[in-house]
Protein backbone atom coordinates (compact mmCIF):
# COMPACT_ATOMS: atom_id res chain seq x y z
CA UNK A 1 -282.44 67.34 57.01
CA UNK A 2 -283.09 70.70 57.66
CA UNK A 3 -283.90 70.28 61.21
CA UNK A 4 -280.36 68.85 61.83
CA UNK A 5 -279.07 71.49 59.82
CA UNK A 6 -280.62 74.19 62.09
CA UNK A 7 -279.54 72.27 65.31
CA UNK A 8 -276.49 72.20 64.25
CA UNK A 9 -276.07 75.86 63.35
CA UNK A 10 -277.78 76.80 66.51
CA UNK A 11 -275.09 74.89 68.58
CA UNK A 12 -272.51 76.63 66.72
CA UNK A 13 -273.82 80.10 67.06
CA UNK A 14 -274.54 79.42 70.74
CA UNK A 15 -271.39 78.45 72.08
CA UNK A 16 -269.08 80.39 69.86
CA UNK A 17 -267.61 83.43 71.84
CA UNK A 18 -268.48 87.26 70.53
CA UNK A 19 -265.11 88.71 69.95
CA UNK A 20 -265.10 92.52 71.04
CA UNK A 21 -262.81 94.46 69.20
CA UNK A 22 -263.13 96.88 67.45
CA UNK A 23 -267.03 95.66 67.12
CA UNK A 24 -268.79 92.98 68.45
CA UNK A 25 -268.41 89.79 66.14
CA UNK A 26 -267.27 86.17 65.56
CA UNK A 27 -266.42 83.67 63.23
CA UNK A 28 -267.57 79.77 62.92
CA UNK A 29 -266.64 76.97 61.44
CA UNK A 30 -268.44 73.49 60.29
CA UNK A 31 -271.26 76.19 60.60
CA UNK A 32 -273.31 73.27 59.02
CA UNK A 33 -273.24 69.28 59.26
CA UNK A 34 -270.76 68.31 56.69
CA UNK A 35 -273.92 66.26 54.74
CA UNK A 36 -276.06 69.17 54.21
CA UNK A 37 -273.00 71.37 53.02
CA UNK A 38 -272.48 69.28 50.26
CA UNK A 39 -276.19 69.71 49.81
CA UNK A 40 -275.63 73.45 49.49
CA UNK A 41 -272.74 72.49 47.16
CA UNK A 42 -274.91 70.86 44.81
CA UNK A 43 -277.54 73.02 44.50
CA UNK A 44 -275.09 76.46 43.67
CA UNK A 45 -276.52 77.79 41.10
CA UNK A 46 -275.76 78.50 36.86
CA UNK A 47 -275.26 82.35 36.04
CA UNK A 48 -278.48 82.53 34.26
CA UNK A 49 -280.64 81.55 37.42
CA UNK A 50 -279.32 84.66 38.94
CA UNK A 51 -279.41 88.47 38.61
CA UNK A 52 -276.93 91.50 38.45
CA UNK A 53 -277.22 93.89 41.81
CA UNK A 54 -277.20 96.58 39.74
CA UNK A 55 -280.46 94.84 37.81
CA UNK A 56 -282.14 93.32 40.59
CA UNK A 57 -282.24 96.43 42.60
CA UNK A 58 -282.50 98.71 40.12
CA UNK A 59 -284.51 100.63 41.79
CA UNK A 60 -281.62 101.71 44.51
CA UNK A 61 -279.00 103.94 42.70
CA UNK A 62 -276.39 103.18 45.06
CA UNK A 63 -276.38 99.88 43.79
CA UNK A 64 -275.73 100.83 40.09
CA UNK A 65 -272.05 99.67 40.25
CA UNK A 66 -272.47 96.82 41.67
CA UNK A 67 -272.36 94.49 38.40
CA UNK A 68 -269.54 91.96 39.33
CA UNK A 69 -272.03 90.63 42.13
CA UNK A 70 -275.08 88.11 41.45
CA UNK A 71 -277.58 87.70 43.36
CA UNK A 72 -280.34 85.78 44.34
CA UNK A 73 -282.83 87.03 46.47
CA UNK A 74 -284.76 84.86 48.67
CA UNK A 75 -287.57 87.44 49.47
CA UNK A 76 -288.20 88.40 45.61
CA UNK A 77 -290.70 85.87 43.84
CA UNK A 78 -289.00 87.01 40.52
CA UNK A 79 -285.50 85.84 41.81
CA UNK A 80 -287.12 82.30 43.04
CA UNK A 81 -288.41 81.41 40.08
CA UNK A 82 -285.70 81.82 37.85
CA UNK A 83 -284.39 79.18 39.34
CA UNK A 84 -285.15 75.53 37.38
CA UNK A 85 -287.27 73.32 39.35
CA UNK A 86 -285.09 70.49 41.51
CA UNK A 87 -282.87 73.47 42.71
CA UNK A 88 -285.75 75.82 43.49
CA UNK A 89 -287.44 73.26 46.05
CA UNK A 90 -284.12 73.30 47.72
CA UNK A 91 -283.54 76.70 48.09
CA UNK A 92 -287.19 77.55 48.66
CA UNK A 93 -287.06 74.92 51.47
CA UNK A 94 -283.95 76.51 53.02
CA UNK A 95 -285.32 80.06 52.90
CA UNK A 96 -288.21 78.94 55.03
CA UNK A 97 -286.79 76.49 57.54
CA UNK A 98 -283.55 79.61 58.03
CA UNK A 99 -285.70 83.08 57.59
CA UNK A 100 -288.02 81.93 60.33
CA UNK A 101 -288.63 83.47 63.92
CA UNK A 102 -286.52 80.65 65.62
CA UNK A 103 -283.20 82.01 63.55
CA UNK A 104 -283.86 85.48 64.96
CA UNK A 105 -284.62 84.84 67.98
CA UNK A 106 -281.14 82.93 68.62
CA UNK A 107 -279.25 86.31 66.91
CA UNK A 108 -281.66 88.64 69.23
CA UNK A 109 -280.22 86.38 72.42
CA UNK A 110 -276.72 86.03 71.56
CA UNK A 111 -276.48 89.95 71.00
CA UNK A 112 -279.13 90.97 73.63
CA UNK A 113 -276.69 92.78 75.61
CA UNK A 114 -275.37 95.14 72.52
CA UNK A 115 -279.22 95.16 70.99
CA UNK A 116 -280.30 96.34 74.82
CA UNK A 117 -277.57 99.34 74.94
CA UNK A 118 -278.53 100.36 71.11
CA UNK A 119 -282.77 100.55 71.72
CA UNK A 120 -282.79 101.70 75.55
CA UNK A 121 -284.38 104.51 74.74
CA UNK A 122 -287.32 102.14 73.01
CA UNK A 123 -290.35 100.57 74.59
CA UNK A 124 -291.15 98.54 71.66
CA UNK A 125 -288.76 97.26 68.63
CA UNK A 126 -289.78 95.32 65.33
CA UNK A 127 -287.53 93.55 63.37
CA UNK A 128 -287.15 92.45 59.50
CA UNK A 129 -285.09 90.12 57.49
CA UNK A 130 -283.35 89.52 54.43
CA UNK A 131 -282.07 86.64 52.90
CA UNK A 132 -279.78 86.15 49.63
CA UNK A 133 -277.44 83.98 47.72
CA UNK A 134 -274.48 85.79 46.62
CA UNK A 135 -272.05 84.57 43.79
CA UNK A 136 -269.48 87.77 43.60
CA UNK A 137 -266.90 87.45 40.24
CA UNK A 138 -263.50 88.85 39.63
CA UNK A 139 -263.30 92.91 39.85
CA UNK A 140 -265.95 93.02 42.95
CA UNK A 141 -265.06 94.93 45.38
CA UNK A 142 -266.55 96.71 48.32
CA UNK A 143 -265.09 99.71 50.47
CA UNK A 144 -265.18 99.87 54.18
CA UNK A 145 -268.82 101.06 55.84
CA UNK A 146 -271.07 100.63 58.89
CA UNK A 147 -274.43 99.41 57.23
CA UNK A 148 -277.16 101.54 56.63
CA UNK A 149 -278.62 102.58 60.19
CA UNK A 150 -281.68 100.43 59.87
CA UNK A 151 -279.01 96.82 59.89
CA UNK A 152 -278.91 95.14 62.81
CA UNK A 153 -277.37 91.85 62.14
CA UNK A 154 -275.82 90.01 59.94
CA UNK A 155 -274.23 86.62 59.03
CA UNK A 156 -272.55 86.18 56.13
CA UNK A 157 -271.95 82.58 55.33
CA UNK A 158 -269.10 81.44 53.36
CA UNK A 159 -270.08 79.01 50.53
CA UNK A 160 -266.58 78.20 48.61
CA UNK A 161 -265.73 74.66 47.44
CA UNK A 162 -262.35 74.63 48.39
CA UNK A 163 -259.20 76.74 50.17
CA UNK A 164 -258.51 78.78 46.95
CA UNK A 165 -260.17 81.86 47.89
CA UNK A 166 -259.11 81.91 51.22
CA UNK A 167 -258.09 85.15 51.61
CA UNK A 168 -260.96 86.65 50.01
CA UNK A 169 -263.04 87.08 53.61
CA UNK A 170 -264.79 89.96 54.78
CA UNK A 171 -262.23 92.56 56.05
CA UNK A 172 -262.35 94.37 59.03
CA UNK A 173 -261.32 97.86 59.41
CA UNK A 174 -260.46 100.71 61.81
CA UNK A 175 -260.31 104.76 60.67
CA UNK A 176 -257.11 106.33 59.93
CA UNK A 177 -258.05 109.46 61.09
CA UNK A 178 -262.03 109.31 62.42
CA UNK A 179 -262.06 112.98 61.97
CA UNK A 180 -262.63 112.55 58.75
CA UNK A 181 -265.50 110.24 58.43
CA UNK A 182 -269.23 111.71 57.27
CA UNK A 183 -270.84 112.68 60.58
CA UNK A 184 -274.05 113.43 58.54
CA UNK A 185 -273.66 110.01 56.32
CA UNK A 186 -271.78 107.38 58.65
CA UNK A 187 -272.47 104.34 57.22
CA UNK A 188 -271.48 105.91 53.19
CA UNK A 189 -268.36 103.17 51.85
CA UNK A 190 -265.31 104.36 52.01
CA UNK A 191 -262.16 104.43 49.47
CA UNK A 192 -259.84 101.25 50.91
CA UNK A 193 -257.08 103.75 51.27
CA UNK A 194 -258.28 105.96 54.45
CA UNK A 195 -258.41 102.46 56.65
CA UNK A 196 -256.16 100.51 58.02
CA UNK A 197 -257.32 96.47 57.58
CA UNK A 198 -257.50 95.03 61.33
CA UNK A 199 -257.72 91.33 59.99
CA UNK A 200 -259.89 89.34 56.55
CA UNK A 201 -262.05 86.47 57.93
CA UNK A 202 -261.06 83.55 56.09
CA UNK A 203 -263.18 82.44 53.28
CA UNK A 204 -263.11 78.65 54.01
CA UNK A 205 -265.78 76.01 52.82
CA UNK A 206 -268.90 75.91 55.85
CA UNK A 207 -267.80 79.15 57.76
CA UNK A 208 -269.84 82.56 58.73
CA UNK A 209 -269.08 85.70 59.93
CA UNK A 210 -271.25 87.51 62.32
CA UNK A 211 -271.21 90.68 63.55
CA UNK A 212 -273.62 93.30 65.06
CA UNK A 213 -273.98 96.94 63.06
CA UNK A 214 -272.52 99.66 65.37
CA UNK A 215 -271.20 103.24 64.44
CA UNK A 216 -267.88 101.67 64.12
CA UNK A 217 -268.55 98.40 62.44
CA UNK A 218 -266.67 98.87 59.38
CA UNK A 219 -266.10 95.85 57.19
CA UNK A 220 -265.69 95.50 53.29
CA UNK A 221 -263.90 93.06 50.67
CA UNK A 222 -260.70 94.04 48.97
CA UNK A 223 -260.78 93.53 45.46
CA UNK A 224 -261.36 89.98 43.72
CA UNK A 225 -258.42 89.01 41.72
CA UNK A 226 -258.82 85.82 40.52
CA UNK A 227 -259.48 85.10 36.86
CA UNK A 228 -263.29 82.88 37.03
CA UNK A 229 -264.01 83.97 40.43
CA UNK A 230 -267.01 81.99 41.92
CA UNK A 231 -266.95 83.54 45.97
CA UNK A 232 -269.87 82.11 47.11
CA UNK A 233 -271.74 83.30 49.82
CA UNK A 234 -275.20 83.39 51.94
CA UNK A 235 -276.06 86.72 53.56
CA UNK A 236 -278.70 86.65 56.15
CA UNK A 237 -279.36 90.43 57.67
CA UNK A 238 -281.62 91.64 60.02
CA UNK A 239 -283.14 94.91 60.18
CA UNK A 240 -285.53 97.31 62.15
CA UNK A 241 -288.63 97.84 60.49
CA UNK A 242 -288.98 101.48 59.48
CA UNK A 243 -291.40 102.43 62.11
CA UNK A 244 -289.04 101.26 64.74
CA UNK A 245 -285.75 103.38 62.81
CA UNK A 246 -287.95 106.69 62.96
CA UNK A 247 -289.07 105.67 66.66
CA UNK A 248 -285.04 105.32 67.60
CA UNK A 249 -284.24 108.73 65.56
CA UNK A 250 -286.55 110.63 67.61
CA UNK A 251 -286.03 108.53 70.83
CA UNK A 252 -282.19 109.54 70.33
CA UNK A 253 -282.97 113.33 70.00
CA UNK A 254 -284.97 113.59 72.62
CA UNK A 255 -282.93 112.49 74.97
CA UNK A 256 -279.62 114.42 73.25
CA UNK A 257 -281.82 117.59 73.48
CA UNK A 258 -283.02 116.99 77.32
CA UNK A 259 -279.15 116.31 78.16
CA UNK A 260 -278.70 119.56 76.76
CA UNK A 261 -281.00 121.83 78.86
């Protein structure tokens, strides 16, 4: 089953053009065969198998008003194991068949050409990954940012049952006026109000959204309206370890300081 499932997803990721503007991204659909979507469907989980943000990563401050979205996290033993038994063997199984090299590896080659222009200055880059499953409820919302610097990729995909909550996609956004962004902090969020919303993905059942962090990658949600909101979501994000991030920094400096003499 899971084999299929990955097949599947890699032929969709594959052939699916990256859309340029104003970052590199795109969009699928039928990211999965329609059998093991209703697998996924099944095996959503009850509020009590799943944590808070705010809780869960209580350790990040940032995070501390983030209460409206639940989380489970696929790389936290405590998260797995709150889940009951039948469910967990699922879940478990799909964190190990998706989190593995082969899944990066297809994301490395289908953004090689953006990943190439962002570590030239790098001899040697390691990567790490994150995987959760996301159930966000009415009042979450989440301003327009870059990612932290150490993102690479992600893929965000949607898990609703139905067309309802169509319109609750990932937004995309451009700067009203750039000269006003944190050139010290570009990747803080944003209020909604200083952007202007390029397009929202549509949040329809077996989609994902994938898009490459740049310095302009700035995406968000606009506020959840719906009275028993259930949006539904996987989140798969890649990362440079943190010995490759400092490696970059001073890579970067370097050669800004040797353009300058």
């Amino acid at each position: 089953m899971f084999l299929d499932a990955e097949l599947h997803t890699a032929y969709k990721i594959g052939n699916t053009p990256i859309l340029n503007f104003p970052f590199p991204h795109f969009y699928v659909e039928n990211i999965f065969p329609d059998d093991f979507y209703s697998k996924i469907q099944e095996n959503l989980l009850d509020t009590n198998e799943m944590t808070s943000m705010a809780e869960i990563y209580s350790d990040k401050p940032g995070l501390a008003s983030y209460k409206d979205r639940l989380v489970m996290d696929f790389t936290m033993e405590e998260s797995i194991q709150k889940i009951r038994q039948g469910k967990r063997e699922f879940w478990e199984s799909f964190g190990e068949n998706f989190s593995r090299g082969a899944f990066s590896n297809l994301l490395q080659s289908k953004f090689k050409r953006f990943l190439d222009m962002r570590f030239q200055y790098l001899e040697n880059v390691s990567f790490r990954h994150e995987m959760q499953l996301i159930n966000d409820k009415k009042n979450y919302t989440l301003g327009p940012h870059t990612d932290k610097p150490s993102k690479v990729i992600s893929v965000l995909f949607y898990l609703p049952k139905d067309l309802k909550q169509k319109e609750t996609g990932t937004s995309i956004y451009m700067p009203k006026d750039p000269n006003k962004l944190n050139k010290k902090l570009p990747h803080v969020h944003y209020p909604h109000e200083n952007f202007n919303k390029v397009t929202t993905i549509p949040f329809v059942p077996n989609s994902a959204f994938c898009f490459i962090k740049t310095n302009n990658s700035f995406h968000g949600v606009e506020k959840l309206e719906m009275e028993d909101t259930d949006r539904w979501s996987l989140q798969y994000n890649m990362y440079v370890t943190q010995e490759t991030l400092e490696d970059e920094i001073a890579a970067k400096n370097k050669h800004l300081n040797e353009n300058k003499t």
